[in-house]
PDB file of N, CA and C in Angstrom:
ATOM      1  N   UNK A   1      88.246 134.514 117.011  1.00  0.00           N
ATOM      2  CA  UNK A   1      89.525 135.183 116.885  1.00  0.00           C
ATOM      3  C   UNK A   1      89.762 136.009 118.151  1.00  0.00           C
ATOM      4  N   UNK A   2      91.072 135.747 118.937  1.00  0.00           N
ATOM      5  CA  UNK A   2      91.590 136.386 119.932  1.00  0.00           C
ATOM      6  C   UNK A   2      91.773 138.314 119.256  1.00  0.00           C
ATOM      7  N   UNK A   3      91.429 139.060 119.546  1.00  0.00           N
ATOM      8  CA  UNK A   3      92.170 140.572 119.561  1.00  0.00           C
ATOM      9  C   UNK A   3      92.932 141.123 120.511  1.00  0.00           C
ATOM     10  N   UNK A   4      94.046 141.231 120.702  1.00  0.00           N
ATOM     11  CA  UNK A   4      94.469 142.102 121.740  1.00  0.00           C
ATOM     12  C   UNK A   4      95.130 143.362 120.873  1.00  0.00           C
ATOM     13  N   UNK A   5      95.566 144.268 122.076  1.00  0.00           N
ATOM     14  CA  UNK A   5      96.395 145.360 122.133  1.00  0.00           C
ATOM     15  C   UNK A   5      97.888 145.630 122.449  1.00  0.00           C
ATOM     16  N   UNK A   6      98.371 145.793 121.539  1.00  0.00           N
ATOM     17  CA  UNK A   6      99.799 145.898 121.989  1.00  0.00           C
ATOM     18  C   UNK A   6     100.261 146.945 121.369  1.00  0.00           C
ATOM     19  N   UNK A   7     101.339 147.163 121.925  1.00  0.00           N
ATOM     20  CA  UNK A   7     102.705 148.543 121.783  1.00  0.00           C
ATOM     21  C   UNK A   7     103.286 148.174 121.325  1.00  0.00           C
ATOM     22  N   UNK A   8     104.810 149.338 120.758  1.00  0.00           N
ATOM     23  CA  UNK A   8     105.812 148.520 120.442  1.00  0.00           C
ATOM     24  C   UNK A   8     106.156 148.201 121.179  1.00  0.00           C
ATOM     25  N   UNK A   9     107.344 146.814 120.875  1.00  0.00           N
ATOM     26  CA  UNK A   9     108.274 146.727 122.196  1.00  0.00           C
ATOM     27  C   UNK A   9     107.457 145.180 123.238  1.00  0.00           C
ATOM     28  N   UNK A  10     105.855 145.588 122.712  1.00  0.00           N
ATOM     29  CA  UNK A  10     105.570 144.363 123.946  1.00  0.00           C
ATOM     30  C   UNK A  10     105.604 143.231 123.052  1.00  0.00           C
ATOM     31  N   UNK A  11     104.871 142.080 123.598  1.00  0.00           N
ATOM     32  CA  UNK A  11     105.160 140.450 123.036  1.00  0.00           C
ATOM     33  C   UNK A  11     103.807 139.807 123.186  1.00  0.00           C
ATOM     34  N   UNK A  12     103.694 139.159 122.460  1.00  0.00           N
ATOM     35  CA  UNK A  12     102.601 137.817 122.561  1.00  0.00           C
ATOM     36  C   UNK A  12     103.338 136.454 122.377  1.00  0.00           C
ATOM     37  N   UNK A  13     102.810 135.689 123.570  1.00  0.00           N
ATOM     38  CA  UNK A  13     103.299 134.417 123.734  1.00  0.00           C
ATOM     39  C   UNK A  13     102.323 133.534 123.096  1.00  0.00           C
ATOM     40  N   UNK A  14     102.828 132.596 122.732  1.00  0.00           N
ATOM     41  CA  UNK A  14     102.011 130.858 122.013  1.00  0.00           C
ATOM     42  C   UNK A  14     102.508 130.256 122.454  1.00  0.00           C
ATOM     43  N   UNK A  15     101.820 129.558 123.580  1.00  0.00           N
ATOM     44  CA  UNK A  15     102.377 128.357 124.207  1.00  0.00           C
ATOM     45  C   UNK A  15     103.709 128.670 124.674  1.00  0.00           C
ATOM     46  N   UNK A  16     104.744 127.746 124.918  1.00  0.00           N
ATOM     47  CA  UNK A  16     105.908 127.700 125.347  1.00  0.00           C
ATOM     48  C   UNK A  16     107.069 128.127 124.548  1.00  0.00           C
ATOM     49  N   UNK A  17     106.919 128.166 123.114  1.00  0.00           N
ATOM     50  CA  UNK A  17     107.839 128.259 121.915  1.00  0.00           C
ATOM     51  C   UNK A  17     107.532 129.130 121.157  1.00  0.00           C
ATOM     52  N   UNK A  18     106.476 130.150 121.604  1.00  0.00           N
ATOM     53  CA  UNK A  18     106.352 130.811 120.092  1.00  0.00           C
ATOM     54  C   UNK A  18     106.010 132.671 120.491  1.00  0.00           C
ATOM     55  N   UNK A  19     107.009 133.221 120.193  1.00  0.00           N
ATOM     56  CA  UNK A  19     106.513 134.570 120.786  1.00  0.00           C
ATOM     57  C   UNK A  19     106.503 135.597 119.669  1.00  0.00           C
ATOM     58  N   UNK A  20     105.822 136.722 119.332  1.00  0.00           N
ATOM     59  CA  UNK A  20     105.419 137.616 118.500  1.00  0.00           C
ATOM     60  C   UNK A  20     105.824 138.984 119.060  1.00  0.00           C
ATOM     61  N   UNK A  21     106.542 139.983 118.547  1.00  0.00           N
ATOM     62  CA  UNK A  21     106.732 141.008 119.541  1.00  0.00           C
ATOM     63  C   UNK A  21     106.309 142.125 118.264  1.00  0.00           C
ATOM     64  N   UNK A  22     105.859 143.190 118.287  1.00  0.00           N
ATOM     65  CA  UNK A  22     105.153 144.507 117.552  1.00  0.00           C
ATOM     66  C   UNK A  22     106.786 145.194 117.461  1.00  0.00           C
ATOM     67  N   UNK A  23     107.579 145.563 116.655  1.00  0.00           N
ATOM     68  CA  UNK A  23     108.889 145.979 116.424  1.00  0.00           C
ATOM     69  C   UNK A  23     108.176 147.544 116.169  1.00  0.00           C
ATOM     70  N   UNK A  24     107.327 147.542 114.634  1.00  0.00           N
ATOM     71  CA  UNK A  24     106.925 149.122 114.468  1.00  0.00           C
ATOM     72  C   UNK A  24     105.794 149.182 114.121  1.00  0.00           C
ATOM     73  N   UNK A  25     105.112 149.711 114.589  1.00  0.00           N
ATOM     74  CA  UNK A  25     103.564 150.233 114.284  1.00  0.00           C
ATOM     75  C   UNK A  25     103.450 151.686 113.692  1.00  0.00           C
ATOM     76  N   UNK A  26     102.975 152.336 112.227  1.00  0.00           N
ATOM     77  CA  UNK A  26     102.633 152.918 112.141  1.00  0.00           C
ATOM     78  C   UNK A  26     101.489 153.407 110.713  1.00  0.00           C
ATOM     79  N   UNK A  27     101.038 154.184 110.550  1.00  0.00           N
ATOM     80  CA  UNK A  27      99.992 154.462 109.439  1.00  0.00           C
ATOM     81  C   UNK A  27      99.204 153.069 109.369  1.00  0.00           C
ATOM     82  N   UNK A  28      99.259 152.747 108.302  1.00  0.00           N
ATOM     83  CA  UNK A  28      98.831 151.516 108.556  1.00  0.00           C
ATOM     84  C   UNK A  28      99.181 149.574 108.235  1.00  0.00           C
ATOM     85  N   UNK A  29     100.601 149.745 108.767  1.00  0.00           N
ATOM     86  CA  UNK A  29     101.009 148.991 108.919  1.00  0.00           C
ATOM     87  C   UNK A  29     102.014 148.483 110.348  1.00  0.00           C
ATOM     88  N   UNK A  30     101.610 147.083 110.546  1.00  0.00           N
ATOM     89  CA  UNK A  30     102.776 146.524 111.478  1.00  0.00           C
ATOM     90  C   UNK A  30     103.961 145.896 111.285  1.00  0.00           C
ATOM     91  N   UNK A  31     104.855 146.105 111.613  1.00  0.00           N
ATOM     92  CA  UNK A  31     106.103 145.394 111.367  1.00  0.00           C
ATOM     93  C   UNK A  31     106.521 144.034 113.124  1.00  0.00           C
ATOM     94  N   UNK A  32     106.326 143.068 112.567  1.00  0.00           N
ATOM     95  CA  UNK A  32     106.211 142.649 113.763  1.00  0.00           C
ATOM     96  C   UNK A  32     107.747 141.180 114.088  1.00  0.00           C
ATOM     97  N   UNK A  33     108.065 140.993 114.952  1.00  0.00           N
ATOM     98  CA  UNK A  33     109.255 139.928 114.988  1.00  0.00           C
ATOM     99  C   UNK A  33     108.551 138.636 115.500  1.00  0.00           C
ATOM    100  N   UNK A  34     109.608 137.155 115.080  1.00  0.00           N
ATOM    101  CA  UNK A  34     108.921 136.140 115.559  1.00  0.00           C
ATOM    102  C   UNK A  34     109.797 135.165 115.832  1.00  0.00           C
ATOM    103  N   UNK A  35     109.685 134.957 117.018  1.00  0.00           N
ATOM    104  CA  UNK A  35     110.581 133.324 117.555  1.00  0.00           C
ATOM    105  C   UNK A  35     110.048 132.324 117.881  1.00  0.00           C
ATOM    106  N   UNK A  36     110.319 131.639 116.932  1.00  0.00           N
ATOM    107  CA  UNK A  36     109.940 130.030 117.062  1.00  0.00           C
ATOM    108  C   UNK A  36     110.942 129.162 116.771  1.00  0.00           C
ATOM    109  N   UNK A  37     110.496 127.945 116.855  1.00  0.00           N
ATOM    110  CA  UNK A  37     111.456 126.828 116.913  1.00  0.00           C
ATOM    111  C   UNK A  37     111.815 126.549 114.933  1.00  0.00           C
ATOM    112  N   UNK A  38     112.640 125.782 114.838  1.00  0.00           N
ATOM    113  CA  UNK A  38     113.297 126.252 113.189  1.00  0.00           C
ATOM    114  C   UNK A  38     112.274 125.170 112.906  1.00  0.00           C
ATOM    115  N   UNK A  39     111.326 124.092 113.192  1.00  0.00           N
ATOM    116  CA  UNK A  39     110.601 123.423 112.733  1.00  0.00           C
ATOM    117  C   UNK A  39     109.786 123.897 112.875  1.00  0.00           C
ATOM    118  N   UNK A  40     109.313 124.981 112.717  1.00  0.00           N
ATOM    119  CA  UNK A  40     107.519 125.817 112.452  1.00  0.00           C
ATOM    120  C   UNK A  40     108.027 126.360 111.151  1.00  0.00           C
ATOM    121  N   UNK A  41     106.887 126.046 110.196  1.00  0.00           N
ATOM    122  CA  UNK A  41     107.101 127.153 109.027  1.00  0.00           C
ATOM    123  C   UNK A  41     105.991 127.976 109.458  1.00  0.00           C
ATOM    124  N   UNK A  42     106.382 129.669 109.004  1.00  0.00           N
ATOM    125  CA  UNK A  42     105.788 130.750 109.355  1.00  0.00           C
ATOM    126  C   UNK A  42     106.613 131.383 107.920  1.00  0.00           C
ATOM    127  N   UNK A  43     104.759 131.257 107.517  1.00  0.00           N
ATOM    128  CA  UNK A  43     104.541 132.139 105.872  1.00  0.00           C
ATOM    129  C   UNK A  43     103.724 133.200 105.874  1.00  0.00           C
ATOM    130  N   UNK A  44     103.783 134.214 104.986  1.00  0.00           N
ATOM    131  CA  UNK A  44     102.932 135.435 104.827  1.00  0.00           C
ATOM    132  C   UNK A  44     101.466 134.472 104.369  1.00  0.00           C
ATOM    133  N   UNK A  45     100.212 134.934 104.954  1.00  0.00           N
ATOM    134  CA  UNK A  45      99.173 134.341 104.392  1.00  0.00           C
ATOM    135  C   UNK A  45      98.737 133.775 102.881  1.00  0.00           C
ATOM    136  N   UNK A  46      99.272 135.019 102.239  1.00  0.00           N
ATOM    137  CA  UNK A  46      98.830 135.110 100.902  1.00  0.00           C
ATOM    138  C   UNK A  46     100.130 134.012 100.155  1.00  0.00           C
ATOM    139  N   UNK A  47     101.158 133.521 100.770  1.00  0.00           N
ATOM    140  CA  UNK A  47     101.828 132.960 100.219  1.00  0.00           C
ATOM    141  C   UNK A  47     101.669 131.401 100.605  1.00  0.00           C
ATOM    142  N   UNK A  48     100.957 131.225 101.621  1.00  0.00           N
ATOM    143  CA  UNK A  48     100.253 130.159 101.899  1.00  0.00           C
ATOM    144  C   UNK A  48      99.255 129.577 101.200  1.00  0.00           C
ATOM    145  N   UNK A  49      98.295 130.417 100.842  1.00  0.00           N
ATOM    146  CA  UNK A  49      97.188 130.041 100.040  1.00  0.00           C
ATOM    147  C   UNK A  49      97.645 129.587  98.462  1.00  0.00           C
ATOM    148  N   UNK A  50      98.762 130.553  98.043  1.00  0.00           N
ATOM    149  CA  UNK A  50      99.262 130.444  96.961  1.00  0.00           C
ATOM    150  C   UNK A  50      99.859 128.707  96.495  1.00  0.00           C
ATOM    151  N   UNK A  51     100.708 128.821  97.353  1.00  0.00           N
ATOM    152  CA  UNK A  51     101.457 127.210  97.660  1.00  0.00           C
ATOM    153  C   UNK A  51     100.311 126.104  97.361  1.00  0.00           C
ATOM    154  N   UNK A  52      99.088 126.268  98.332  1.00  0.00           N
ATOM    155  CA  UNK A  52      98.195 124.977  98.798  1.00  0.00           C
ATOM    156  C   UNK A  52      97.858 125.001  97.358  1.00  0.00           C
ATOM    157  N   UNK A  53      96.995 126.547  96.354  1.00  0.00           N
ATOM    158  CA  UNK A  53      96.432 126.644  95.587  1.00  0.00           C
ATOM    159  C   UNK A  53      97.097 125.574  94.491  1.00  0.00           C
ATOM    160  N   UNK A  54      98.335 125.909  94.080  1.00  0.00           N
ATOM    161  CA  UNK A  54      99.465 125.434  93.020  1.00  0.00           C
ATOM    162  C   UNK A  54      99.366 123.908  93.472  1.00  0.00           C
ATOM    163  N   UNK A  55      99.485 123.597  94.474  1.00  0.00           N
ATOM    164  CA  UNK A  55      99.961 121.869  95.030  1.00  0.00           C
ATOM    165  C   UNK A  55      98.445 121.270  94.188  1.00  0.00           C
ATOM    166  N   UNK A  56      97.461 122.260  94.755  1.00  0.00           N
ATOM    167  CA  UNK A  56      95.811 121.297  94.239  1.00  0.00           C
ATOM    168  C   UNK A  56      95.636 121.502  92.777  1.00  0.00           C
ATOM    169  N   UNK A  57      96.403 122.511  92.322  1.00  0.00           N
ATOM    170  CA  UNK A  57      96.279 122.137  90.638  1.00  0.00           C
ATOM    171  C   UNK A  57      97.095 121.022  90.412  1.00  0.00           C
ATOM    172  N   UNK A  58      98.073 121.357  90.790  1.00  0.00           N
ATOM    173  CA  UNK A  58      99.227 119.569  90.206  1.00  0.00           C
ATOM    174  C   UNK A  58      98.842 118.461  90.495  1.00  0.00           C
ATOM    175  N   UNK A  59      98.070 118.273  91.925  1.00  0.00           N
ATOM    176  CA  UNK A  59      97.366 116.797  91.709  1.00  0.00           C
ATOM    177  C   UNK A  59      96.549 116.693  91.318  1.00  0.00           C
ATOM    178  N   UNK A  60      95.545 117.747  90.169  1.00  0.00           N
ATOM    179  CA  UNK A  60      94.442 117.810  89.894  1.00  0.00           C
ATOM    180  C   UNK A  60      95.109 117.216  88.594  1.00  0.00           C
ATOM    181  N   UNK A  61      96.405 118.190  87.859  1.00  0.00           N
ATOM    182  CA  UNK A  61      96.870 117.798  86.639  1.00  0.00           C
ATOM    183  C   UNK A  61      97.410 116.250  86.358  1.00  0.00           C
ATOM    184  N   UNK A  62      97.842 115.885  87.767  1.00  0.00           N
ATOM    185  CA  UNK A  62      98.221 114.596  87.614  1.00  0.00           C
ATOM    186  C   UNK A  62      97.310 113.558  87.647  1.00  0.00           C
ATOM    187  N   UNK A  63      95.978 113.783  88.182  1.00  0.00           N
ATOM    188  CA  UNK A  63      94.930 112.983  87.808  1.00  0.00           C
ATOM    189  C   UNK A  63      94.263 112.597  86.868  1.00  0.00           C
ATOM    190  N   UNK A  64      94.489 113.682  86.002  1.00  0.00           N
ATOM    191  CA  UNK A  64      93.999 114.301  84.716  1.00  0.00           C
ATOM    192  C   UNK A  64      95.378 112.950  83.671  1.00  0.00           C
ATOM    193  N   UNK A  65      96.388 113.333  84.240  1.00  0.00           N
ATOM    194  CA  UNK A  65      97.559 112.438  83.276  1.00  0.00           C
ATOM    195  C   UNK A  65      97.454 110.441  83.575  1.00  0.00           C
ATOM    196  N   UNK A  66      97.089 110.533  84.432  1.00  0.00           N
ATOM    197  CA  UNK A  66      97.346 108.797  85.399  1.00  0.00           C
ATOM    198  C   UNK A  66      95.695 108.346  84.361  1.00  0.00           C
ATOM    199  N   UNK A  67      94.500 109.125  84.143  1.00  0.00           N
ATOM    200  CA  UNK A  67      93.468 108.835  83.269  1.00  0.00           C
ATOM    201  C   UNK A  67      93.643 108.714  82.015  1.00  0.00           C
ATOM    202  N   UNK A  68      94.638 110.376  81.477  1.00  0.00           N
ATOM    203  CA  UNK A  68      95.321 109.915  80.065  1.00  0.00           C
ATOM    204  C   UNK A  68      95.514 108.709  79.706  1.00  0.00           C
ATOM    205  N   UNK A  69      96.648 108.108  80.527  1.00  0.00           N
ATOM    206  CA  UNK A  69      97.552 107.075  80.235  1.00  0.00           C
ATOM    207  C   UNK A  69      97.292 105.568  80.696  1.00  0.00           C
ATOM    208  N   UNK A  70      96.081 105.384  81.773  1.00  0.00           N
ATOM    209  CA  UNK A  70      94.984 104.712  81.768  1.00  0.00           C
ATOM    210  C   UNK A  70      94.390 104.136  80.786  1.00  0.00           C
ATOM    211  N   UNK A  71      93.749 105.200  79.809  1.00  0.00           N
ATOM    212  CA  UNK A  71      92.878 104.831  78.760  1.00  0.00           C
ATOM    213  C   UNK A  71      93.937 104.417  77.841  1.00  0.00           C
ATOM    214  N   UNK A  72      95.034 105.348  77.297  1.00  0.00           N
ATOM    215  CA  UNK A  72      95.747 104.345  76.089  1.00  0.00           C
ATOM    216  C   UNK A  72      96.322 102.978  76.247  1.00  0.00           C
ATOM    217  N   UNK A  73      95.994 102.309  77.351  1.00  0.00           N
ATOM    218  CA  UNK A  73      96.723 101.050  78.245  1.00  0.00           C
ATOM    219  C   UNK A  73      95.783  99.969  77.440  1.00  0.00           C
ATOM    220  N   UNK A  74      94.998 100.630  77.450  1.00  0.00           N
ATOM    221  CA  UNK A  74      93.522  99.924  77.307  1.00  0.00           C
ATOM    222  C   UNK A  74      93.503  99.513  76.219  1.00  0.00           C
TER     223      UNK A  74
END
């Protein structure tokens, strides 16, 4: 993991398209801005994990149903 230091006001670049700038820093939180291209999705972490979590139950549930309906075929 990269760490740097920044102020408000300064920026972090990604590559050619993607810049991060620190808007407000204080106690203990950052408030930070972000420009990227409209084809990047940019999610809060925890809402990421959430998503993947939910997607791997439904194909778990749907595996669970395609076996159901498998066996009564039978």
């Amino acid at each position: 993991m990269l760490v740097l230091t920044r102020r408000n006001g300064e920026s972090i670049k990604i590559g050619d398209d993607i810049e991060i700038t620190i808007i407000q820093s204080k106690n203990d939180q950052v408030k930070i801005g972000i420009k990227a291209p409209n084809n990047i999705e940019i999610l809060r972490k925890e809402l990421f994990e959430e998503t993947r979590n939910e997607n791997a139950q439904a194909s778990k549930n749907i595996g669970e149903l395609l076996k159901f309906f498998t066996k009564k075929q039978n």
